[in-house]
PDB file of N, CA and C in Angstrom:
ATOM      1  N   UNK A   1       0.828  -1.202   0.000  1.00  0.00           N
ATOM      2  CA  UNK A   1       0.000   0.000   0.000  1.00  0.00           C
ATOM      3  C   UNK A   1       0.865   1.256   0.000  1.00  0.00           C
ATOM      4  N   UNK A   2       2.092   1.166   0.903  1.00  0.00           N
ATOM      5  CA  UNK A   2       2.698   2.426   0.449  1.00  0.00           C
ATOM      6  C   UNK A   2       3.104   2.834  -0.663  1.00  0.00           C
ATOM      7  N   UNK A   3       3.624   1.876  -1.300  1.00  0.00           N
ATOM      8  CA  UNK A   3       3.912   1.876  -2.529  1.00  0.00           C
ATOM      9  C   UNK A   3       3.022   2.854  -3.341  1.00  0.00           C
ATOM     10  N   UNK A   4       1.484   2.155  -3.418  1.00  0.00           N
ATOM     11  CA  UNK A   4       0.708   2.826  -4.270  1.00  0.00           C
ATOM     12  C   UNK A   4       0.148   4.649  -3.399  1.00  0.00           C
ATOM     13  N   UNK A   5       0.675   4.772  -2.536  1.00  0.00           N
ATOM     14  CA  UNK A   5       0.108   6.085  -1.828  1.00  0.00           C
ATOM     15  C   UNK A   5       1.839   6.702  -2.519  1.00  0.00           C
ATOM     16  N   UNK A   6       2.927   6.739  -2.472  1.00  0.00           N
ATOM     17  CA  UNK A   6       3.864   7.693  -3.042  1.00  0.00           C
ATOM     18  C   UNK A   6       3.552   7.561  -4.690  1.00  0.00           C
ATOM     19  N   UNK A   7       3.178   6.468  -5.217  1.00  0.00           N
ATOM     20  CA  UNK A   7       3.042   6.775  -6.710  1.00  0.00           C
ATOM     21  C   UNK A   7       2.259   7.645  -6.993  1.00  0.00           C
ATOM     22  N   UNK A   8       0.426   7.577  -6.154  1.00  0.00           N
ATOM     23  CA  UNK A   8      -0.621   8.690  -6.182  1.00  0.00           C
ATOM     24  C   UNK A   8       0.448  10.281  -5.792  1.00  0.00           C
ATOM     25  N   UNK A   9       0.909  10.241  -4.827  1.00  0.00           N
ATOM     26  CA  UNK A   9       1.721  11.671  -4.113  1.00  0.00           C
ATOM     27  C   UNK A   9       2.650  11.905  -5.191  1.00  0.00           C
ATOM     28  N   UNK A  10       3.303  11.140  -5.892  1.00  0.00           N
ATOM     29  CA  UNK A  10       4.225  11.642  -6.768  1.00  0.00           C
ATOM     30  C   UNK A  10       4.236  11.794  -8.338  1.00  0.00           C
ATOM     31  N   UNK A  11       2.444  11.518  -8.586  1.00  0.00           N
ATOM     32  CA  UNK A  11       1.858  12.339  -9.760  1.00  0.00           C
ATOM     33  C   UNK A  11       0.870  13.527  -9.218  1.00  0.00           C
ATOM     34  N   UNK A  12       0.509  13.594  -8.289  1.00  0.00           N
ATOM     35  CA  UNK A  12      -0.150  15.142  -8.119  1.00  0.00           C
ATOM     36  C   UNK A  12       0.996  16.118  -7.874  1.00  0.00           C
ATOM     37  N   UNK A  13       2.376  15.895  -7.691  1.00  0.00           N
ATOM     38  CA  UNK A  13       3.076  16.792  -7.524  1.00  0.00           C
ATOM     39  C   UNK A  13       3.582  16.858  -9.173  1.00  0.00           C
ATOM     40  N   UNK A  14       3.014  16.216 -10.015  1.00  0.00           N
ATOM     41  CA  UNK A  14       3.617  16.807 -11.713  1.00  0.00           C
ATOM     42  C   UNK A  14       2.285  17.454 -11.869  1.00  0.00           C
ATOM     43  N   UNK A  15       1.574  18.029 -11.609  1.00  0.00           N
ATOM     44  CA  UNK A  15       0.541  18.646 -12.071  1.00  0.00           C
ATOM     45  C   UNK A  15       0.596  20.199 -12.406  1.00  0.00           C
ATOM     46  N   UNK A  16       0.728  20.987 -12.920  1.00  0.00           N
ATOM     47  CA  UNK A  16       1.233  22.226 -13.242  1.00  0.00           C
ATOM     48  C   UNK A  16       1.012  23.145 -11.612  1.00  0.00           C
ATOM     49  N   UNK A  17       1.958  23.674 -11.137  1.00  0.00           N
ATOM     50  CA  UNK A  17       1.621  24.677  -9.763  1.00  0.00           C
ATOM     51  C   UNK A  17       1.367  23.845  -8.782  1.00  0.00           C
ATOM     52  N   UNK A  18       1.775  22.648  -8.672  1.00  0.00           N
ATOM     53  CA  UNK A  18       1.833  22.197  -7.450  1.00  0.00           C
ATOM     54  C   UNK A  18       3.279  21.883  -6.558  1.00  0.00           C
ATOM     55  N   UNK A  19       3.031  22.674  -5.386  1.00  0.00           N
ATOM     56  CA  UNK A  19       4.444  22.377  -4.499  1.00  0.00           C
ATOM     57  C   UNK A  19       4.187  21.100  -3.634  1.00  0.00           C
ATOM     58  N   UNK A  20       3.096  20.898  -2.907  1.00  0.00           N
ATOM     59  CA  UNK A  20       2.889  19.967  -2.219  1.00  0.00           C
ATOM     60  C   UNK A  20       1.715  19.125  -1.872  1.00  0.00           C
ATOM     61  N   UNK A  21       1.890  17.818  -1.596  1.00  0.00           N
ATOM     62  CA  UNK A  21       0.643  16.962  -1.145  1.00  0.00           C
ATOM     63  C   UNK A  21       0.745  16.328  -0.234  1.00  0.00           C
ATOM     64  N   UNK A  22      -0.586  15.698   0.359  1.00  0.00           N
ATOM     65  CA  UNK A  22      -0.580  14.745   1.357  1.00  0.00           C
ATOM     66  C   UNK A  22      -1.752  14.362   1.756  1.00  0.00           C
ATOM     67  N   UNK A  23      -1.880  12.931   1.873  1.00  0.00           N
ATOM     68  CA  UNK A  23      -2.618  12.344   2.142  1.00  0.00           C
ATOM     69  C   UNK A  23      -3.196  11.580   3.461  1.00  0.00           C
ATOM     70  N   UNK A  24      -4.183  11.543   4.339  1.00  0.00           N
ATOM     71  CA  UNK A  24      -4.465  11.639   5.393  1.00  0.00           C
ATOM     72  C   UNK A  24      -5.894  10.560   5.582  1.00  0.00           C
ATOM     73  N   UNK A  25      -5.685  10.201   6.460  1.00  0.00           N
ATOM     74  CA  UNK A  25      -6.859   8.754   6.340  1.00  0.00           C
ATOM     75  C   UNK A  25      -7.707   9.427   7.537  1.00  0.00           C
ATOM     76  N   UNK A  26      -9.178   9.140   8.264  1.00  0.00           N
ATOM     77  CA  UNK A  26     -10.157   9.670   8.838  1.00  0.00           C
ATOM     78  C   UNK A  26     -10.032   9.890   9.810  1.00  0.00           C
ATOM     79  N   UNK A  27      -9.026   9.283  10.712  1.00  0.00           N
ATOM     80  CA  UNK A  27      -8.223  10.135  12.190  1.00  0.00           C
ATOM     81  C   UNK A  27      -7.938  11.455  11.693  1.00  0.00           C
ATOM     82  N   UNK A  28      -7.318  11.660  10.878  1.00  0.00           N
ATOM     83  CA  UNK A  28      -6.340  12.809  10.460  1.00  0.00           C
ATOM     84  C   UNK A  28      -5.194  12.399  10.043  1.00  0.00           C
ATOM     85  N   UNK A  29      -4.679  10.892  10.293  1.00  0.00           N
ATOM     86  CA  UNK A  29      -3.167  10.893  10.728  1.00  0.00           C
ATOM     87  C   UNK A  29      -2.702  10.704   8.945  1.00  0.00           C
ATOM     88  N   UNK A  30      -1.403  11.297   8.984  1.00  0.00           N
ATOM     89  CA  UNK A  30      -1.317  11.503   7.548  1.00  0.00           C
ATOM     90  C   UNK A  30      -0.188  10.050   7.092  1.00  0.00           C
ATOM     91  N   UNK A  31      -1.013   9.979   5.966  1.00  0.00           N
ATOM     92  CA  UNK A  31      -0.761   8.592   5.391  1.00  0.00           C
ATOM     93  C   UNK A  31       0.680   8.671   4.473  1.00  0.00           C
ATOM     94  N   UNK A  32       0.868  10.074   4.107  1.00  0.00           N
ATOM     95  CA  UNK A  32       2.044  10.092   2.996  1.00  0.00           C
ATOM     96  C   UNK A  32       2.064  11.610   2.866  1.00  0.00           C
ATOM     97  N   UNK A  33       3.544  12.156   2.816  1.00  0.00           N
ATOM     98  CA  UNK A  33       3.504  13.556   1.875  1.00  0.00           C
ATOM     99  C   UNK A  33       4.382  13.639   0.994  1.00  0.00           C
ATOM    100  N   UNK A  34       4.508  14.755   0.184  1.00  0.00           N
ATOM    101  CA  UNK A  34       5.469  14.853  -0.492  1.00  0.00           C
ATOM    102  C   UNK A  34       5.675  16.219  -0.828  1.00  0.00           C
ATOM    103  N   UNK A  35       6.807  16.690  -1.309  1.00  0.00           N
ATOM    104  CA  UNK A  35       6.749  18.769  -2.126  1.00  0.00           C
ATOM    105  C   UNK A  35       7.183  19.407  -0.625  1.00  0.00           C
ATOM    106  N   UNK A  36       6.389  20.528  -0.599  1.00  0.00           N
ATOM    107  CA  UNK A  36       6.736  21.395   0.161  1.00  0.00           C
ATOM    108  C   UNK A  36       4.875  21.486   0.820  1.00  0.00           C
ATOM    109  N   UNK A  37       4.962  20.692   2.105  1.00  0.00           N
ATOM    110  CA  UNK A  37       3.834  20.481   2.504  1.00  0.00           C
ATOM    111  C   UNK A  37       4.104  19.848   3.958  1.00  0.00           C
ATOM    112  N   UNK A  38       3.987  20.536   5.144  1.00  0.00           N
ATOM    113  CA  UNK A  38       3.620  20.345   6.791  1.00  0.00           C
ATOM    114  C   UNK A  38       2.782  18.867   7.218  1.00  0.00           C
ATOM    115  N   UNK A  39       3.394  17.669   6.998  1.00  0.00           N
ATOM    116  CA  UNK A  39       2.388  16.527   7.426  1.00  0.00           C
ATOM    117  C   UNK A  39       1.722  16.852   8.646  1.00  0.00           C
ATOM    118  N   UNK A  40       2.169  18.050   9.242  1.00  0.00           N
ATOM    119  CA  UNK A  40       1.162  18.673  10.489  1.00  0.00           C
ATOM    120  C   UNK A  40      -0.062  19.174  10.379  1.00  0.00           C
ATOM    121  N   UNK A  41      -0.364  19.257   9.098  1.00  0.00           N
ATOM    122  CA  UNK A  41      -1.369  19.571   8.555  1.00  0.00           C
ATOM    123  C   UNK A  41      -2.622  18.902   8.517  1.00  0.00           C
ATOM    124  N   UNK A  42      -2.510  17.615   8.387  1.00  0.00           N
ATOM    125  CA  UNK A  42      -3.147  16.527   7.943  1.00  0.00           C
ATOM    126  C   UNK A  42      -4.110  16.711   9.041  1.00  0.00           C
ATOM    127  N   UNK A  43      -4.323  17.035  10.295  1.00  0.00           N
ATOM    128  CA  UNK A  43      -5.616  16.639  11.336  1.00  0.00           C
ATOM    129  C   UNK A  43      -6.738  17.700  11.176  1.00  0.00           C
ATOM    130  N   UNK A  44      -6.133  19.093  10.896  1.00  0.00           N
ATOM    131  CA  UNK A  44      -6.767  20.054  10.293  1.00  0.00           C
ATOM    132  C   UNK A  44      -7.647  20.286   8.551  1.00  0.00           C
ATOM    133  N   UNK A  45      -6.496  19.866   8.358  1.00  0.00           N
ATOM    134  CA  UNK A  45      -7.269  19.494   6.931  1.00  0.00           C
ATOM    135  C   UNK A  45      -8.340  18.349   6.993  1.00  0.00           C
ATOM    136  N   UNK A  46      -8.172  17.033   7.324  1.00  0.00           N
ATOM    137  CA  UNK A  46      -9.293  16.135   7.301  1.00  0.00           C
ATOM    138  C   UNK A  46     -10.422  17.143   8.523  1.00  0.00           C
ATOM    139  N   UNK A  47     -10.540  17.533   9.421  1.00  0.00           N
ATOM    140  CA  UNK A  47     -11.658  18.183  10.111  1.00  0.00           C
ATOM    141  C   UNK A  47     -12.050  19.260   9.421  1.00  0.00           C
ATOM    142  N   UNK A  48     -11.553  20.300   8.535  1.00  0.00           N
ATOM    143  CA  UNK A  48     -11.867  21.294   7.291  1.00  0.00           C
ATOM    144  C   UNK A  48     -12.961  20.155   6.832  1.00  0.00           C
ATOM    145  N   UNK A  49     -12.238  19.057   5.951  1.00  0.00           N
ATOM    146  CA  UNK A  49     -13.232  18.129   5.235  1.00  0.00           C
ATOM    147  C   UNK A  49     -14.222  17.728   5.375  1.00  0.00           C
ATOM    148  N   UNK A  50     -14.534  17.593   6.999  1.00  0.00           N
ATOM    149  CA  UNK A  50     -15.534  16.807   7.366  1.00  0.00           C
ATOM    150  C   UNK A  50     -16.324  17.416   7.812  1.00  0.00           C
ATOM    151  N   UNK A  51     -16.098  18.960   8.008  1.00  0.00           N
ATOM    152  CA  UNK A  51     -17.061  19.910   8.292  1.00  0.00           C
ATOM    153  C   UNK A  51     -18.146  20.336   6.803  1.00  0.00           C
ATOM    154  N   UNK A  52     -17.385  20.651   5.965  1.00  0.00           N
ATOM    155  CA  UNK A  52     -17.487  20.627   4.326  1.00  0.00           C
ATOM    156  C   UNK A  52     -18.614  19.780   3.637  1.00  0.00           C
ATOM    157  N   UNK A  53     -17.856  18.205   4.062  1.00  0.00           N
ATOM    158  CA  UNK A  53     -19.042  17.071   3.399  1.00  0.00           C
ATOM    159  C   UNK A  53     -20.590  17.190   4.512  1.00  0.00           C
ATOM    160  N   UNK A  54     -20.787  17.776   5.428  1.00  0.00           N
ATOM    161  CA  UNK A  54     -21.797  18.141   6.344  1.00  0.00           C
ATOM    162  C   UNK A  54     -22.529  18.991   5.213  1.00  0.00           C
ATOM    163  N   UNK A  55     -22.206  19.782   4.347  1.00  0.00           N
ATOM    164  CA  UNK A  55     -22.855  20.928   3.889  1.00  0.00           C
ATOM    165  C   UNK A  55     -24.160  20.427   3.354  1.00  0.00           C
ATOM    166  N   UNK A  56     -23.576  19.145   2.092  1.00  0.00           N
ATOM    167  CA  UNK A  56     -24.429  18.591   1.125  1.00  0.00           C
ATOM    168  C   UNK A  56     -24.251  17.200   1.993  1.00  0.00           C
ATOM    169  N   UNK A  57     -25.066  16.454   3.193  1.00  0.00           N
ATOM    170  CA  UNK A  57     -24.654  14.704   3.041  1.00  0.00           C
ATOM    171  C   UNK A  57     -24.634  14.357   2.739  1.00  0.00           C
ATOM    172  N   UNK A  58     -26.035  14.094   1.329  1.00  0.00           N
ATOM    173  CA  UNK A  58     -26.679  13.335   0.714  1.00  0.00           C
ATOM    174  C   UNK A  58     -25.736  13.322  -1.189  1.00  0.00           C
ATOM    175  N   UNK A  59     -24.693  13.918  -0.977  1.00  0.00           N
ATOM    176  CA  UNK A  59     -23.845  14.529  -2.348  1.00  0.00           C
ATOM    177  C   UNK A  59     -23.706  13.448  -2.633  1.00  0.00           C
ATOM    178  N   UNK A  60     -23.011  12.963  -4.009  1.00  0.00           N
ATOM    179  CA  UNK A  60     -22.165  11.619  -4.052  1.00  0.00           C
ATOM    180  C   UNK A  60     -21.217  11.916  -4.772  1.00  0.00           C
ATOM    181  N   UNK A  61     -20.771  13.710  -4.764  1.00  0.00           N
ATOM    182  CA  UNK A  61     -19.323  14.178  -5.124  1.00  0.00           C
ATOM    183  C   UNK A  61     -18.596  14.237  -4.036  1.00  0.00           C
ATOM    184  N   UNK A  62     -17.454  13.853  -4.388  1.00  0.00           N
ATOM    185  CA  UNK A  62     -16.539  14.303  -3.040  1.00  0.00           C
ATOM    186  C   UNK A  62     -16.382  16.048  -2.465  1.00  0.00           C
ATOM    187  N   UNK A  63     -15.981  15.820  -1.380  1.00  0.00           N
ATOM    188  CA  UNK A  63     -16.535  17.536  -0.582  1.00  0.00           C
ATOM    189  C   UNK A  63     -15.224  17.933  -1.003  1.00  0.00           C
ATOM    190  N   UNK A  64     -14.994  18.905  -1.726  1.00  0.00           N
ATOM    191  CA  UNK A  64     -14.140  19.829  -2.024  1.00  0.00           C
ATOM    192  C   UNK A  64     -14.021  21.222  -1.069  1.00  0.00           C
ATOM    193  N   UNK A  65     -12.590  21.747  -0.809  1.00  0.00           N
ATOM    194  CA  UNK A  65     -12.827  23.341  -0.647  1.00  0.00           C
ATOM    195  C   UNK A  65     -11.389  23.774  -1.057  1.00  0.00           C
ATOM    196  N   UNK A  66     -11.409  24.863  -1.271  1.00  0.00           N
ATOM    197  CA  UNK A  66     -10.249  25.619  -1.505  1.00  0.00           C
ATOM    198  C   UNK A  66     -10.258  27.222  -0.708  1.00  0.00           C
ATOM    199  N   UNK A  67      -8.887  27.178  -0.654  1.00  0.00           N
ATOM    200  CA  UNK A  67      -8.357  28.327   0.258  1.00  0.00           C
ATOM    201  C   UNK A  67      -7.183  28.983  -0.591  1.00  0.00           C
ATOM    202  N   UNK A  68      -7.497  29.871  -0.206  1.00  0.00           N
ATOM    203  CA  UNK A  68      -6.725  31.348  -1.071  1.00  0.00           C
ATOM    204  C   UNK A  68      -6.137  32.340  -0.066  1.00  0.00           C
ATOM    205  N   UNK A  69      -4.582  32.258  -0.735  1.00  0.00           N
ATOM    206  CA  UNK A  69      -3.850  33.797   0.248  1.00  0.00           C
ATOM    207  C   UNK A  69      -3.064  34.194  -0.871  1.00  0.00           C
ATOM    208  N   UNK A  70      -2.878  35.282  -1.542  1.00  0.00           N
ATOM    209  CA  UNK A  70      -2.318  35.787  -2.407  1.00  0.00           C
ATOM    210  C   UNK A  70      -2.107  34.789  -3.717  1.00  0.00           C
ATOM    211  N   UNK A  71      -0.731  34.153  -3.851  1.00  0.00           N
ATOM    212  CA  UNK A  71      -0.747  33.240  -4.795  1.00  0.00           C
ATOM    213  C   UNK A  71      -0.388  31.982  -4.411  1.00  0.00           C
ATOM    214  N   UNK A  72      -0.662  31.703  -3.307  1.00  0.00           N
ATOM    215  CA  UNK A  72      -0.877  30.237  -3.062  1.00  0.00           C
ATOM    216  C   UNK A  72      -2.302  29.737  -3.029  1.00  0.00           C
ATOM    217  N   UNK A  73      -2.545  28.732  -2.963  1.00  0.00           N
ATOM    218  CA  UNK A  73      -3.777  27.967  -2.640  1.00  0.00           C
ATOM    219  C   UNK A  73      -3.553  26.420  -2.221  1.00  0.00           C
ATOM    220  N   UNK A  74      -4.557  26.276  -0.950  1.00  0.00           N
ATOM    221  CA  UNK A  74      -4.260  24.908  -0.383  1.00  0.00           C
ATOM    222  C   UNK A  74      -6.172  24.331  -0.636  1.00  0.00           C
ATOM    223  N   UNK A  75      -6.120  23.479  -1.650  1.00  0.00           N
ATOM    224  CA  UNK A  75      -7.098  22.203  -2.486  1.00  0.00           C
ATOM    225  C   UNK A  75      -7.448  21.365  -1.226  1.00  0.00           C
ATOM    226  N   UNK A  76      -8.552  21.043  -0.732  1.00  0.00           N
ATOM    227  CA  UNK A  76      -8.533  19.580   0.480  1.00  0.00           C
ATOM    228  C   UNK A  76     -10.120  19.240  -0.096  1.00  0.00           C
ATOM    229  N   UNK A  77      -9.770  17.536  -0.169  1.00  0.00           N
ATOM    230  CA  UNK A  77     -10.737  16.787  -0.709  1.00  0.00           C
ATOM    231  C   UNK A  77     -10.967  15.973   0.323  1.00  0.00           C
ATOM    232  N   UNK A  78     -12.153  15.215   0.216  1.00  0.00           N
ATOM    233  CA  UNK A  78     -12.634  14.273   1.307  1.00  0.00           C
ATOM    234  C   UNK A  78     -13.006  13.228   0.494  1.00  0.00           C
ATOM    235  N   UNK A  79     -12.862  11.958  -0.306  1.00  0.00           N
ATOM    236  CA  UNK A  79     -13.147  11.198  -0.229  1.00  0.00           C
ATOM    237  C   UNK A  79     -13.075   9.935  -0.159  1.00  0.00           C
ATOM    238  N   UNK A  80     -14.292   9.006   0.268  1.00  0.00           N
ATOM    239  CA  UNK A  80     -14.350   7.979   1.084  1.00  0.00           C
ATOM    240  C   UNK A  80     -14.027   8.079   2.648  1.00  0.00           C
ATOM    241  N   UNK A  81     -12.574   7.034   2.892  1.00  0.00           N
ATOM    242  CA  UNK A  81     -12.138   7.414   3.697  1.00  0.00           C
ATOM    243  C   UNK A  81     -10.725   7.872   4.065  1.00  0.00           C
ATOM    244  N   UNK A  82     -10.271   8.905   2.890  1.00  0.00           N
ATOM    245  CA  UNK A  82      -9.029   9.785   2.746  1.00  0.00           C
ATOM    246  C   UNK A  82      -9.541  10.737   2.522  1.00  0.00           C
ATOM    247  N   UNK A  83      -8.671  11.827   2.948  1.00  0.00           N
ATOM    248  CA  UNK A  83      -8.530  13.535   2.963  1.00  0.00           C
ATOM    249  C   UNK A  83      -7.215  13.599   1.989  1.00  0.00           C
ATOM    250  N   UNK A  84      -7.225  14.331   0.993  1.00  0.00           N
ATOM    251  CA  UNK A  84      -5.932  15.019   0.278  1.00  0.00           C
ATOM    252  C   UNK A  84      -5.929  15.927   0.655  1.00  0.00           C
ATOM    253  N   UNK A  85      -4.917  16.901   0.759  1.00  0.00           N
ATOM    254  CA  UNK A  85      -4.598  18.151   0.861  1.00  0.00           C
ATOM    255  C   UNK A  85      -3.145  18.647  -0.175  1.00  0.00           C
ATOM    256  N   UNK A  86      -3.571  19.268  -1.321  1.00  0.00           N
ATOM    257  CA  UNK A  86      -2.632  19.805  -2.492  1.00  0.00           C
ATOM    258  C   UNK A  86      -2.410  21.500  -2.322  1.00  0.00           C
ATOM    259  N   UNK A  87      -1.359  21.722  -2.098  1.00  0.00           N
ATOM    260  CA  UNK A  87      -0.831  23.176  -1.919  1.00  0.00           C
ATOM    261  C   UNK A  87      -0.344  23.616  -3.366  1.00  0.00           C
ATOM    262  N   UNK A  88      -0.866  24.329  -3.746  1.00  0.00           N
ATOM    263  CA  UNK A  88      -0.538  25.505  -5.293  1.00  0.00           C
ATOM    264  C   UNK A  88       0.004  26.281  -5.129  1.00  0.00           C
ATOM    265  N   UNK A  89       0.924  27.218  -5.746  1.00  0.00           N
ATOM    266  CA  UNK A  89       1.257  28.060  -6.192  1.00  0.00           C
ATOM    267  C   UNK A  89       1.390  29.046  -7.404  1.00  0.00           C
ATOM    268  N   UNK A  90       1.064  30.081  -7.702  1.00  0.00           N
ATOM    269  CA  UNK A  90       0.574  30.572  -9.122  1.00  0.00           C
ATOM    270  C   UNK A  90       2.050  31.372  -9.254  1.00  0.00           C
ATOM    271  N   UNK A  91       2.851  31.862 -10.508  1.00  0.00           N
ATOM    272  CA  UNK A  91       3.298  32.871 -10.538  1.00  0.00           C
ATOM    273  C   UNK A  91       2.840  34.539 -10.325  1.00  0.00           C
ATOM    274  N   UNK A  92       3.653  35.439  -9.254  1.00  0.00           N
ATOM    275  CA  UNK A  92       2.667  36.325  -9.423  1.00  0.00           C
ATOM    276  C   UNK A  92       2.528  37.532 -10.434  1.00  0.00           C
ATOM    277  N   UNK A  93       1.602  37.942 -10.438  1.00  0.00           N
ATOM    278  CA  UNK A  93       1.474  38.830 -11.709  1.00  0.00           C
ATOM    279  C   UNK A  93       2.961  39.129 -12.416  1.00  0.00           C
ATOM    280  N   UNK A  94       3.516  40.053 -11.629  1.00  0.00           N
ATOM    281  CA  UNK A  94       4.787  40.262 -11.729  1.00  0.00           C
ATOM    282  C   UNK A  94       5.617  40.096 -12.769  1.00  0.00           C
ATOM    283  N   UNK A  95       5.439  38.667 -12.026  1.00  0.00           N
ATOM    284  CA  UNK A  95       6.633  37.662 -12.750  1.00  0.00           C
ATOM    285  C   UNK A  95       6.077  37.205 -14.106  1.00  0.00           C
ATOM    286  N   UNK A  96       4.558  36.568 -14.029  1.00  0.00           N
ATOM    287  CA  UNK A  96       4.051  36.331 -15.271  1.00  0.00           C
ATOM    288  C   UNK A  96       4.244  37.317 -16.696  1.00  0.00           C
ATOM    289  N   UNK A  97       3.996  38.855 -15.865  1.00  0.00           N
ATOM    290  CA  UNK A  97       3.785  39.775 -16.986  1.00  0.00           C
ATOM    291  C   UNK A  97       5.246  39.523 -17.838  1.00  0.00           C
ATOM    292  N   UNK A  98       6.427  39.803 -16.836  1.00  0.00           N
ATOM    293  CA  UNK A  98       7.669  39.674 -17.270  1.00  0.00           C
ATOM    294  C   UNK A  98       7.771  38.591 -18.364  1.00  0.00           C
ATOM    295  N   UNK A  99       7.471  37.391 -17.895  1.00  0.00           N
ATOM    296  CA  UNK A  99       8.079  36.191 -18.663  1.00  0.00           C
ATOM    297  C   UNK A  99       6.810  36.552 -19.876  1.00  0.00           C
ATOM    298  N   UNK A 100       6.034  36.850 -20.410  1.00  0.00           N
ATOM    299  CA  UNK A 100       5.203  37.144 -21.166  1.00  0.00           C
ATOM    300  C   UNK A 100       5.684  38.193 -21.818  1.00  0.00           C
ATOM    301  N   UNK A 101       6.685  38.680 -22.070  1.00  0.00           N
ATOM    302  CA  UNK A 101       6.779  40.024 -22.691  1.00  0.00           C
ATOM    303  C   UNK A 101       8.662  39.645 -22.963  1.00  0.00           C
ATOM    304  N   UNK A 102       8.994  38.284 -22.672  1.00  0.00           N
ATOM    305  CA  UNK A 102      10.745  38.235 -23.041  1.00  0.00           C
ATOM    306  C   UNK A 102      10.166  36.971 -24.301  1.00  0.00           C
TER     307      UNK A 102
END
């Protein structure tokens, strides 16, 4: 099983703007990370989740949310019985405009 939890962790980190992941089973306790990502994270993020899938019970999408601070963003999913949590990063304007104009 570990096996297949770093192969999952080590294709969401090729995904364009991603620094970090991790995966977390229904304690919280985190199952795997990888990138640039706090496995301290993991008890907070699965309780984010489980507050979330409360919204809709009856859904049969997984409970999504996303969080935003300038140009990061931290992704946390709930489903079954795993929590992901994927940390983004965007270039910021800045930099984009720059590399857009060389």
């Amino acid at each position: 099983m570990e096996q297949q939890l770093e192969k999952v962790l080590s294709e969401i980190l090729t995904t364009p703007e991603t620094v970090g992941a991790l995966l977390a089973n229904r304690q919280g306790l985190c199952l795997g990370a990888k990138g640039n990502i706090n496995p301290n994270v993991s008890g907070i993020g699965m309780a984010i989740s489980e507050q979330v899938a409360k919204l809709e019970p009856n859904s049969t999408l997984p409970a999504t949310v996303c969080l935003y601070s300038g140009n990061k963003r931290c992704v946390i999913q709930k489903d079954g019985e795993i929590t992901g949590i994927i940390y983004k990063q965007t270039a910021t304007a800045t930099t984009a405009s720059t590399s857009a104009s060389n």
